[in-house]
N, C-alpha and C. Protein backbone atom coordinates (compact mmCIF):
# COMPACT_ATOMS: atom_id res chain seq x y z
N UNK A 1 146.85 119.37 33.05
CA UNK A 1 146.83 118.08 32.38
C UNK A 1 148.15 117.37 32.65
N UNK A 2 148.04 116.26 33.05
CA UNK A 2 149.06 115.13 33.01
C UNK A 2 150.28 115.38 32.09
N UNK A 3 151.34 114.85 32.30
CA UNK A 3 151.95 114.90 31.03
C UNK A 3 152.09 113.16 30.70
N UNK A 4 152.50 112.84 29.51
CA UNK A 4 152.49 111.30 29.22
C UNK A 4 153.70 110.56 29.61
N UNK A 5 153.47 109.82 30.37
CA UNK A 5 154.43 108.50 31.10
C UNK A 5 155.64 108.51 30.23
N UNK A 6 156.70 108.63 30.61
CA UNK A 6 157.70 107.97 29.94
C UNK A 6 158.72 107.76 30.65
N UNK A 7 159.41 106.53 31.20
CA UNK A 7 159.96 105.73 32.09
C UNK A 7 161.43 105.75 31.68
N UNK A 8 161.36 106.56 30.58
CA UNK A 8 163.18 106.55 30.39
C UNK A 8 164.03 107.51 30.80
N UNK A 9 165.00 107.00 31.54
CA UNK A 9 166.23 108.44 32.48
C UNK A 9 166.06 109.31 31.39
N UNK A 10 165.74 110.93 32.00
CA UNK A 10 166.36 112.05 31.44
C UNK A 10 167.83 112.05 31.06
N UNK A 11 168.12 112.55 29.48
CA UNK A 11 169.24 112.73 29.54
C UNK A 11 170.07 114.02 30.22
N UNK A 12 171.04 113.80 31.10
CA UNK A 12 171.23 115.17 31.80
C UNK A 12 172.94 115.08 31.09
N UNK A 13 173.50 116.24 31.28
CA UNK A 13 174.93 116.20 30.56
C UNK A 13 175.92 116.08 32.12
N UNK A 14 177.04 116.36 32.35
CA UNK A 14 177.91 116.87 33.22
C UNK A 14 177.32 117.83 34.51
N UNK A 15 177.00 119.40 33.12
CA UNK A 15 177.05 120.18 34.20
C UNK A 15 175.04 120.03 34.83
N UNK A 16 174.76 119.32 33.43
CA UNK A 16 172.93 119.73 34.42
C UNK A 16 173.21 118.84 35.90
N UNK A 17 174.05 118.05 36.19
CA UNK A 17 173.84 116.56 36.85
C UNK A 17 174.75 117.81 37.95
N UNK A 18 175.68 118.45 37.93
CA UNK A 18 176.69 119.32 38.40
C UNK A 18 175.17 120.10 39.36
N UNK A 19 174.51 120.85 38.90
CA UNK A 19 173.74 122.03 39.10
C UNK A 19 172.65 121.23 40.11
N UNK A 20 172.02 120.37 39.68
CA UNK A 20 171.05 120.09 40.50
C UNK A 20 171.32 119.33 41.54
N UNK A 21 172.79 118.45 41.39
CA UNK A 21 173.41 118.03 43.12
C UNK A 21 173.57 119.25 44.19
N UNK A 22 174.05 120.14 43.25
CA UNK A 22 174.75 122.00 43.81
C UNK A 22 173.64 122.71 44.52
N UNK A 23 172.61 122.31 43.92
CA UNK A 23 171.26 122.95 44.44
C UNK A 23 170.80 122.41 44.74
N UNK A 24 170.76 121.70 45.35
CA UNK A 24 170.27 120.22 46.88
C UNK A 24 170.84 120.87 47.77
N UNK A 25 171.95 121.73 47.94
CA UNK A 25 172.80 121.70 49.15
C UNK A 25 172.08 123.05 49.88
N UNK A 26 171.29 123.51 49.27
CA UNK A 26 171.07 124.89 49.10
C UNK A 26 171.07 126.05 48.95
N UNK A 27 170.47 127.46 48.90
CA UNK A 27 171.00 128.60 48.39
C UNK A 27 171.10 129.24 49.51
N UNK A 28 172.11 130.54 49.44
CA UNK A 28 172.54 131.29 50.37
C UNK A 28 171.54 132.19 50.56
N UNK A 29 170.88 132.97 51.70
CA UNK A 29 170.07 134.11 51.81
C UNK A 29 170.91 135.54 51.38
N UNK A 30 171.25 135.41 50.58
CA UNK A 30 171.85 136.83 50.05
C UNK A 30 171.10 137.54 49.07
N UNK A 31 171.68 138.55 48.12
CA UNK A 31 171.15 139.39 47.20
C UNK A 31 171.15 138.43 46.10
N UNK A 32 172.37 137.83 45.77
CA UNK A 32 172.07 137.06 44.80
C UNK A 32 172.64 135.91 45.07
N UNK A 33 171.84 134.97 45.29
CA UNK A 33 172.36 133.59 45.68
C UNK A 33 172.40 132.62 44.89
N UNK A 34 171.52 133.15 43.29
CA UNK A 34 172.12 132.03 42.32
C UNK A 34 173.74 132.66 41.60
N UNK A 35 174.13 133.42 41.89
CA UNK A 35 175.08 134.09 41.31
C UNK A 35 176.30 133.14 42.27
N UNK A 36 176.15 132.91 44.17
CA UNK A 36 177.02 132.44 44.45
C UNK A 36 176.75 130.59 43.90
N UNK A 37 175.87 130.51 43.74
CA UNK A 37 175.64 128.59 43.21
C UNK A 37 176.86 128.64 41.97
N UNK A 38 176.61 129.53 40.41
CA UNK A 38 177.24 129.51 39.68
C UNK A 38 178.40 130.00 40.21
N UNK A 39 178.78 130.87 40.80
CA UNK A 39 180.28 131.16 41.08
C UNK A 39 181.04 129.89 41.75
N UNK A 40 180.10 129.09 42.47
CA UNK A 40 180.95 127.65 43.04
C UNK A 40 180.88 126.66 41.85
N UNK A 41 180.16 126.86 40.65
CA UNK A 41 180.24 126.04 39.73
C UNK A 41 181.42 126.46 38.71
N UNK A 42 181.69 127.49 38.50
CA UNK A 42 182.89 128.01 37.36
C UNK A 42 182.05 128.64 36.01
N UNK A 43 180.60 128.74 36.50
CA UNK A 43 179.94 129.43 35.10
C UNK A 43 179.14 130.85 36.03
N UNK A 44 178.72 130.94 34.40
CA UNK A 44 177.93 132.46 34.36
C UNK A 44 176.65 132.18 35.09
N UNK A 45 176.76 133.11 35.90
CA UNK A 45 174.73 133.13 36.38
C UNK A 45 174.00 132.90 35.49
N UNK A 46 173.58 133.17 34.16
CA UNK A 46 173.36 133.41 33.41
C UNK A 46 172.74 132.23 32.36
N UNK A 47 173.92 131.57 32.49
CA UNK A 47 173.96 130.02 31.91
C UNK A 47 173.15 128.82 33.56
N UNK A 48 173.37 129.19 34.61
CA UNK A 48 172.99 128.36 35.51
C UNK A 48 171.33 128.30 35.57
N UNK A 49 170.98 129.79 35.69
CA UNK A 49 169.36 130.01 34.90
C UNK A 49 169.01 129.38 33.94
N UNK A 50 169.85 129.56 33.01
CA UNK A 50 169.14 129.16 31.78
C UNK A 50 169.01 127.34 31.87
N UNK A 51 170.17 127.16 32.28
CA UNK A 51 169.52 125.53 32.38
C UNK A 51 169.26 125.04 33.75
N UNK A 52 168.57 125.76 34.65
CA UNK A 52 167.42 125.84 35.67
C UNK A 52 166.40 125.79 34.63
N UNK A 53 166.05 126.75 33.96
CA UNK A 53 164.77 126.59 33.09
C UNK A 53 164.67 125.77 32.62
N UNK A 54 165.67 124.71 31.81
CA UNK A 54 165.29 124.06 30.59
C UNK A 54 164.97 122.75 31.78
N UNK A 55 165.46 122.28 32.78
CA UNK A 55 165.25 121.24 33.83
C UNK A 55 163.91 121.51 34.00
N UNK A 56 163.43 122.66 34.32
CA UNK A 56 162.10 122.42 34.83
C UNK A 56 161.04 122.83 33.35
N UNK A 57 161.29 122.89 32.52
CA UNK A 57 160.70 123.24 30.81
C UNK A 57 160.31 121.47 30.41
N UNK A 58 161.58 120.84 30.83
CA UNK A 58 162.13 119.17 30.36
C UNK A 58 161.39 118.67 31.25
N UNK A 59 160.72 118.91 32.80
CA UNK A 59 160.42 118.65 33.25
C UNK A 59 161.18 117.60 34.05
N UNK A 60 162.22 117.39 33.79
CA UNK A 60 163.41 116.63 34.87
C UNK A 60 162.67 117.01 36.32
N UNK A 61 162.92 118.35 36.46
CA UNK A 61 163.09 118.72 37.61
C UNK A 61 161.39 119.21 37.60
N UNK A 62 160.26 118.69 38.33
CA UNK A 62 158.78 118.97 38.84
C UNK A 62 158.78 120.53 39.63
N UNK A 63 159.60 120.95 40.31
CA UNK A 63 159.69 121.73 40.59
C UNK A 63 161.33 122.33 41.29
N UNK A 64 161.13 124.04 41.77
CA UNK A 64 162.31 124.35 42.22
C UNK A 64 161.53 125.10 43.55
N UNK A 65 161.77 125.00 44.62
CA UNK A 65 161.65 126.42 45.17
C UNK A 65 161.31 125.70 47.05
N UNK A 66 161.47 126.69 47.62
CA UNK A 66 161.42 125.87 49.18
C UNK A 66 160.72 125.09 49.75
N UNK A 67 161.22 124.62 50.74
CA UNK A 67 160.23 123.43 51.33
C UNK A 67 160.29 124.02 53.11
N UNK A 68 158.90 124.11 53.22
CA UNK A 68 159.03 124.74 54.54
C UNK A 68 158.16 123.76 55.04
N UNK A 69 158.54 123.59 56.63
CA UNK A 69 158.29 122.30 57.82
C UNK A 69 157.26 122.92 58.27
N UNK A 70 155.99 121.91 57.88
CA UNK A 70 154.72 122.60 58.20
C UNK A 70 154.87 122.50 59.54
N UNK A 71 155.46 121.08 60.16
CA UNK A 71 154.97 121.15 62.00
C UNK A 71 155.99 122.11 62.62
N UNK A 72 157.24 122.72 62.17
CA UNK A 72 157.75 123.37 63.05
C UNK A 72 157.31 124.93 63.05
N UNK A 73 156.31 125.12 62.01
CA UNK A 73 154.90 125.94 61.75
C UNK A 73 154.05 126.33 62.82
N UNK A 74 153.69 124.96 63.36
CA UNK A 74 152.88 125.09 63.63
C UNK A 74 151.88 124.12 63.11
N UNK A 75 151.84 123.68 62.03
CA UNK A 75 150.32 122.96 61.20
C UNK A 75 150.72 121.71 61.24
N UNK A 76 150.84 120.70 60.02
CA UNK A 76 151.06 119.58 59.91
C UNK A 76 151.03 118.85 58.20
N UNK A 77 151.59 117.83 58.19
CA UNK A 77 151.39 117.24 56.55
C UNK A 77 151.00 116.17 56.24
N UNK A 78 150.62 115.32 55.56
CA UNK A 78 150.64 113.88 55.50
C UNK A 78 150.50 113.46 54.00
N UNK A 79 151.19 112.43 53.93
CA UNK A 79 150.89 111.66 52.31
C UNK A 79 149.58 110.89 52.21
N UNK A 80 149.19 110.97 51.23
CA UNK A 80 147.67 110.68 51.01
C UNK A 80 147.59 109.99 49.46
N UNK A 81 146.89 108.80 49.56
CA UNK A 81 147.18 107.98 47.85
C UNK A 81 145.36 107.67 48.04
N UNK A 82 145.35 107.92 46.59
CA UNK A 82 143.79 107.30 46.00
C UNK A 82 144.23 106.30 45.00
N UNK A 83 143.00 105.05 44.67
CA UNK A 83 142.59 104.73 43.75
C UNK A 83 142.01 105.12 42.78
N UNK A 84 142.46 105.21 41.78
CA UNK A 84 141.08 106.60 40.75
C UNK A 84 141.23 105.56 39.14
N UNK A 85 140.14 104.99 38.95
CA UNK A 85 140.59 104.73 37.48
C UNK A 85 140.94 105.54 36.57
N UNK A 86 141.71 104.80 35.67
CA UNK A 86 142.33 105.40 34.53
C UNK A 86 141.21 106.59 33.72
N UNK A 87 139.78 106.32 33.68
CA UNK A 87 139.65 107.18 32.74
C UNK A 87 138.52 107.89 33.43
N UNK A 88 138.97 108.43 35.00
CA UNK A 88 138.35 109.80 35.81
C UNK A 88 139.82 110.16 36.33
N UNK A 89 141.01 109.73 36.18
CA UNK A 89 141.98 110.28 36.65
C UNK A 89 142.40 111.58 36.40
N UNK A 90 141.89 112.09 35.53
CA UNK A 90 142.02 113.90 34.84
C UNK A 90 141.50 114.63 35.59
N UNK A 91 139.91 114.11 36.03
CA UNK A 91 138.79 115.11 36.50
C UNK A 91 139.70 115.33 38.11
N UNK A 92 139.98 113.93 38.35
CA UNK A 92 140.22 113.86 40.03
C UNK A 92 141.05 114.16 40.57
N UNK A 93 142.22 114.55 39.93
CA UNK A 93 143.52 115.02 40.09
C UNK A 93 143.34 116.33 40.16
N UNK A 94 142.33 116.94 39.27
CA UNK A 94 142.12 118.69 38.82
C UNK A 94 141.19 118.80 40.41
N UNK A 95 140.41 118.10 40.92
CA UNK A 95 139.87 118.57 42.44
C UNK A 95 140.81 118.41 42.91
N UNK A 96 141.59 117.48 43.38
CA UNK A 96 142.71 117.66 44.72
C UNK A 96 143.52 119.04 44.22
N UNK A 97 144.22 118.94 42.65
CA UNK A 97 144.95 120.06 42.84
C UNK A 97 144.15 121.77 43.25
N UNK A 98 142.51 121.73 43.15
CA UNK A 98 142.29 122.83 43.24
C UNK A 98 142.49 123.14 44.44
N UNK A 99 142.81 122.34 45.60
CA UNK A 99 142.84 122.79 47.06
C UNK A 99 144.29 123.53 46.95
N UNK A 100 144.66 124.42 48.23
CA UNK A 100 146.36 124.95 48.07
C UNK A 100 146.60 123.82 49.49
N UNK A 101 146.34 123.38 49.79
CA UNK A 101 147.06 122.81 50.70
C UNK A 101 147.80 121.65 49.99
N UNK A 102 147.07 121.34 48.89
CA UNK A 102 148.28 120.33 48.25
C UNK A 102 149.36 120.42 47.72
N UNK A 103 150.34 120.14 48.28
CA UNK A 103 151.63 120.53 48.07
C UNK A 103 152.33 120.00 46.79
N UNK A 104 151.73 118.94 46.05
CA UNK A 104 152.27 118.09 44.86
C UNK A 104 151.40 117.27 44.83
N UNK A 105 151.05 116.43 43.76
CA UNK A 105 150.90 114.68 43.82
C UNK A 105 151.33 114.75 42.18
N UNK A 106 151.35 113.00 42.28
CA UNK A 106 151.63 112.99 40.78
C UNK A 106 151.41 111.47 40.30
N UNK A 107 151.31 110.75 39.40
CA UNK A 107 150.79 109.71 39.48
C UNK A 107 151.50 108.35 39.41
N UNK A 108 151.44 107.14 39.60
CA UNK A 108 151.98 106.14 39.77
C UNK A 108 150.97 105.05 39.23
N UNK A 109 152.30 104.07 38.91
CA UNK A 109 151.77 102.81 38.12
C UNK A 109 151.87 101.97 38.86
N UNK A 110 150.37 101.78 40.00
CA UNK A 110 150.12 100.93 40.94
C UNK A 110 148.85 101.13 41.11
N UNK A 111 148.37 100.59 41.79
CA UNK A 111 146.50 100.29 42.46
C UNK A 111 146.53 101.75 42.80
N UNK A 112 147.16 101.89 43.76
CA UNK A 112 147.40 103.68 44.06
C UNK A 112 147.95 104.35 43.40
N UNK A 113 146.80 104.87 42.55
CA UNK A 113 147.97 105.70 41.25
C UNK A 113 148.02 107.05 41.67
N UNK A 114 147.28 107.70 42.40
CA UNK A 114 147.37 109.01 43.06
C UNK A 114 147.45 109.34 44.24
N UNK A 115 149.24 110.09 44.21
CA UNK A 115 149.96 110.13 45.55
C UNK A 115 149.77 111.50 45.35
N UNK A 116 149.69 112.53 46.77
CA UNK A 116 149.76 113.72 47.00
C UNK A 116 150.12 114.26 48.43
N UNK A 117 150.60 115.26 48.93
CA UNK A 117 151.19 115.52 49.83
C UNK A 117 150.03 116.88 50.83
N UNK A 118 149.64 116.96 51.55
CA UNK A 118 148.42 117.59 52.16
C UNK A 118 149.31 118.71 53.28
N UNK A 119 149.62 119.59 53.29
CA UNK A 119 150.30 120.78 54.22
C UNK A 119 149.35 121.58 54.80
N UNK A 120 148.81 121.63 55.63
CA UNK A 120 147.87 122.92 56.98
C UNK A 120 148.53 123.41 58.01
N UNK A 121 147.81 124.41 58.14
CA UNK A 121 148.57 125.61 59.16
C UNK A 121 147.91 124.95 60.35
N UNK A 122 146.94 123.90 60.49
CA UNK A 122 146.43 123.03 62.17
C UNK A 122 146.13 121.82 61.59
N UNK A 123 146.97 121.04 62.52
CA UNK A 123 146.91 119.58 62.51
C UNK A 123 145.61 119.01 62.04
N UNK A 124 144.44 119.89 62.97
CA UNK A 124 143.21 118.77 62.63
C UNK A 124 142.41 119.24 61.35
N UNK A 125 142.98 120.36 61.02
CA UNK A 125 142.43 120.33 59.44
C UNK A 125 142.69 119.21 58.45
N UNK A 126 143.48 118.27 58.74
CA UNK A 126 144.16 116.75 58.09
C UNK A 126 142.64 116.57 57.32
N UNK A 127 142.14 115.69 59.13
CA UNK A 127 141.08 114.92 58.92
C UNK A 127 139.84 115.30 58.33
N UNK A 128 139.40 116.83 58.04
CA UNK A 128 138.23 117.63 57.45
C UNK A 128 138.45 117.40 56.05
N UNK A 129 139.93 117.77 55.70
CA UNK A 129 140.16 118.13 54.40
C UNK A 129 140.17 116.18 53.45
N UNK A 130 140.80 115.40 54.12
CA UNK A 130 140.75 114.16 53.58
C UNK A 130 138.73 113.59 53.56
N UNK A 131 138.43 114.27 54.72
CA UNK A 131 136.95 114.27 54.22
C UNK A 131 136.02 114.89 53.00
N UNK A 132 136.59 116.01 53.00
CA UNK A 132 136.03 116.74 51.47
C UNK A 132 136.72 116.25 50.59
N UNK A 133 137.76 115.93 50.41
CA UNK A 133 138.13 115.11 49.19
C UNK A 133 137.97 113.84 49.05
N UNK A 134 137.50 112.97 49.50
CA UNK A 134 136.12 111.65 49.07
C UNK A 134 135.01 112.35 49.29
N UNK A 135 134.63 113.15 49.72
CA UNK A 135 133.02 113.77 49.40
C UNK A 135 133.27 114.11 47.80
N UNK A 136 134.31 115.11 47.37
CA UNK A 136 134.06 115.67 46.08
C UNK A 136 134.54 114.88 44.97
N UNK A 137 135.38 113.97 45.29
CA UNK A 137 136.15 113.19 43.96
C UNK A 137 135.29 111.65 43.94
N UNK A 138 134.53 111.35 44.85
CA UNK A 138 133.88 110.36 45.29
C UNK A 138 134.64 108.92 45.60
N UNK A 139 136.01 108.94 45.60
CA UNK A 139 137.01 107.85 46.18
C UNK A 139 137.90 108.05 47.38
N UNK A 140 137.84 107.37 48.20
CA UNK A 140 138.33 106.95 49.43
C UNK A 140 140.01 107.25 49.11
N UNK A 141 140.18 108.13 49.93
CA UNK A 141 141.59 108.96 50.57
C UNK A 141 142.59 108.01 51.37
N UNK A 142 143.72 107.37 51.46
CA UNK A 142 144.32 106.33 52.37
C UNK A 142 145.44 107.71 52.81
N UNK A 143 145.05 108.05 54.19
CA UNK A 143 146.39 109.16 54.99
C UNK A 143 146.98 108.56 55.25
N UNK A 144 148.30 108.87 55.15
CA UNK A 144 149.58 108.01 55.60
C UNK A 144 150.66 108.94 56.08
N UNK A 145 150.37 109.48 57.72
CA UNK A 145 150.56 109.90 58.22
C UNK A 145 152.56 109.32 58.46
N UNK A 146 153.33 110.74 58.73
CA UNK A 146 155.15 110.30 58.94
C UNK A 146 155.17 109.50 60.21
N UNK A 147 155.62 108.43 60.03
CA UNK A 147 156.16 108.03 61.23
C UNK A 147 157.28 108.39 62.38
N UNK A 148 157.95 108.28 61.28
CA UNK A 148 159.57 108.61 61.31
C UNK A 148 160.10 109.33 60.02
N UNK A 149 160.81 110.37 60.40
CA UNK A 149 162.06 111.31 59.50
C UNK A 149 163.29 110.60 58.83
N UNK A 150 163.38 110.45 57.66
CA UNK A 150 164.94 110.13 57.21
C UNK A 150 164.91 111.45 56.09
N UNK A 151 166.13 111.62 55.59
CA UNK A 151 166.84 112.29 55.09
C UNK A 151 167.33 111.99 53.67
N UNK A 152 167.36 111.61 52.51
CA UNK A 152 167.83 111.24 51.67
C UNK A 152 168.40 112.12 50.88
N UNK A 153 170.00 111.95 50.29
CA UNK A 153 170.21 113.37 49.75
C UNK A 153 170.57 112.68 48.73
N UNK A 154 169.82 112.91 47.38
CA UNK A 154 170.20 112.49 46.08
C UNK A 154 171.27 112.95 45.32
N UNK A 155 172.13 112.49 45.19
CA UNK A 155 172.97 112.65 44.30
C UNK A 155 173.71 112.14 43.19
N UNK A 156 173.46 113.11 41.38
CA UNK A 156 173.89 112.42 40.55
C UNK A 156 175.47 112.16 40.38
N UNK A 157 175.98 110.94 39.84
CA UNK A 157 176.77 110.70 39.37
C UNK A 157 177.47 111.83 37.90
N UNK A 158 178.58 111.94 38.49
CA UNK A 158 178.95 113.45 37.39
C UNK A 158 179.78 112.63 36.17
């Protein structure tokens, strides 16, 4: 289930705003690599977890965990937005998410209120899978295939 809209900045303190720039940069492949994040921060592992959890509890943070390049895979990805009215948007969201190839969506306050991200291990599974999903949700899929790569590295103000 959705959670309910609310358009106002999370309040983040110092160090949450500290932690989640810190962990943009990424983690080390070691034994314990949140241990070296907090050791470059000046706190306890301990405490860096714990408000890892409460970010993604608060839901600040939608998720934590890797992002792997479907085409240098091998497969491919594309962004994909529906129209869905407001009151089948529950049912239609619960089909796309039952597929695993969807990597996220989440909703927006526009004509296209449902954006989602489509990841396969072969390119032309794209076009099958954007087909079963207007077969099963019964609304028309807009793929919006990458053109071009940029990079954006967010970072909060401390």
């Amino acid at each position: 289930m959705r959670e309910p809209h609310d358009n106002a900045m999370p309040v983040l303190d110092e160090l949450d705003r500290a932690i989640v720039n810190r962990l943009q940069r990424g983690l080390a492949l070691t034994e314990r690599p949140y241990a070296e994040v907090a050791q470059s921060l000046s706190i306890p592992e301990s405490t860096l977890l714990e408000r890892l959890g409460k970010l993604l509890e608060r839901n600040v943070l939608s998720r934590f965990g890797p992002l792997f390049d479907a085409e240098r895979l091998g497969g491919a990805f594309t962004l994909c937005a529906m129209s869905v009215p407001a009151e089948d948007f529950e049912r239609v969201a619960a089909l796309v998410n039952a597929h695993p190839e969807v990597a996220h969506n989440y909703e927006r306050d526009h004509a296209f209120n449902l954006w989602f991200v489509l990841a396969v291990a072969e390119p032309e599974a794209i076009d099958d899978l954007v087909l079963r999903l207007e077969a099963e949700t019964g609304y028309p899929v807009i793929n919006l295939p990458r053109l071009d790569e940029y990079y954006i590295g967010l970072q909060l103000a401390a």
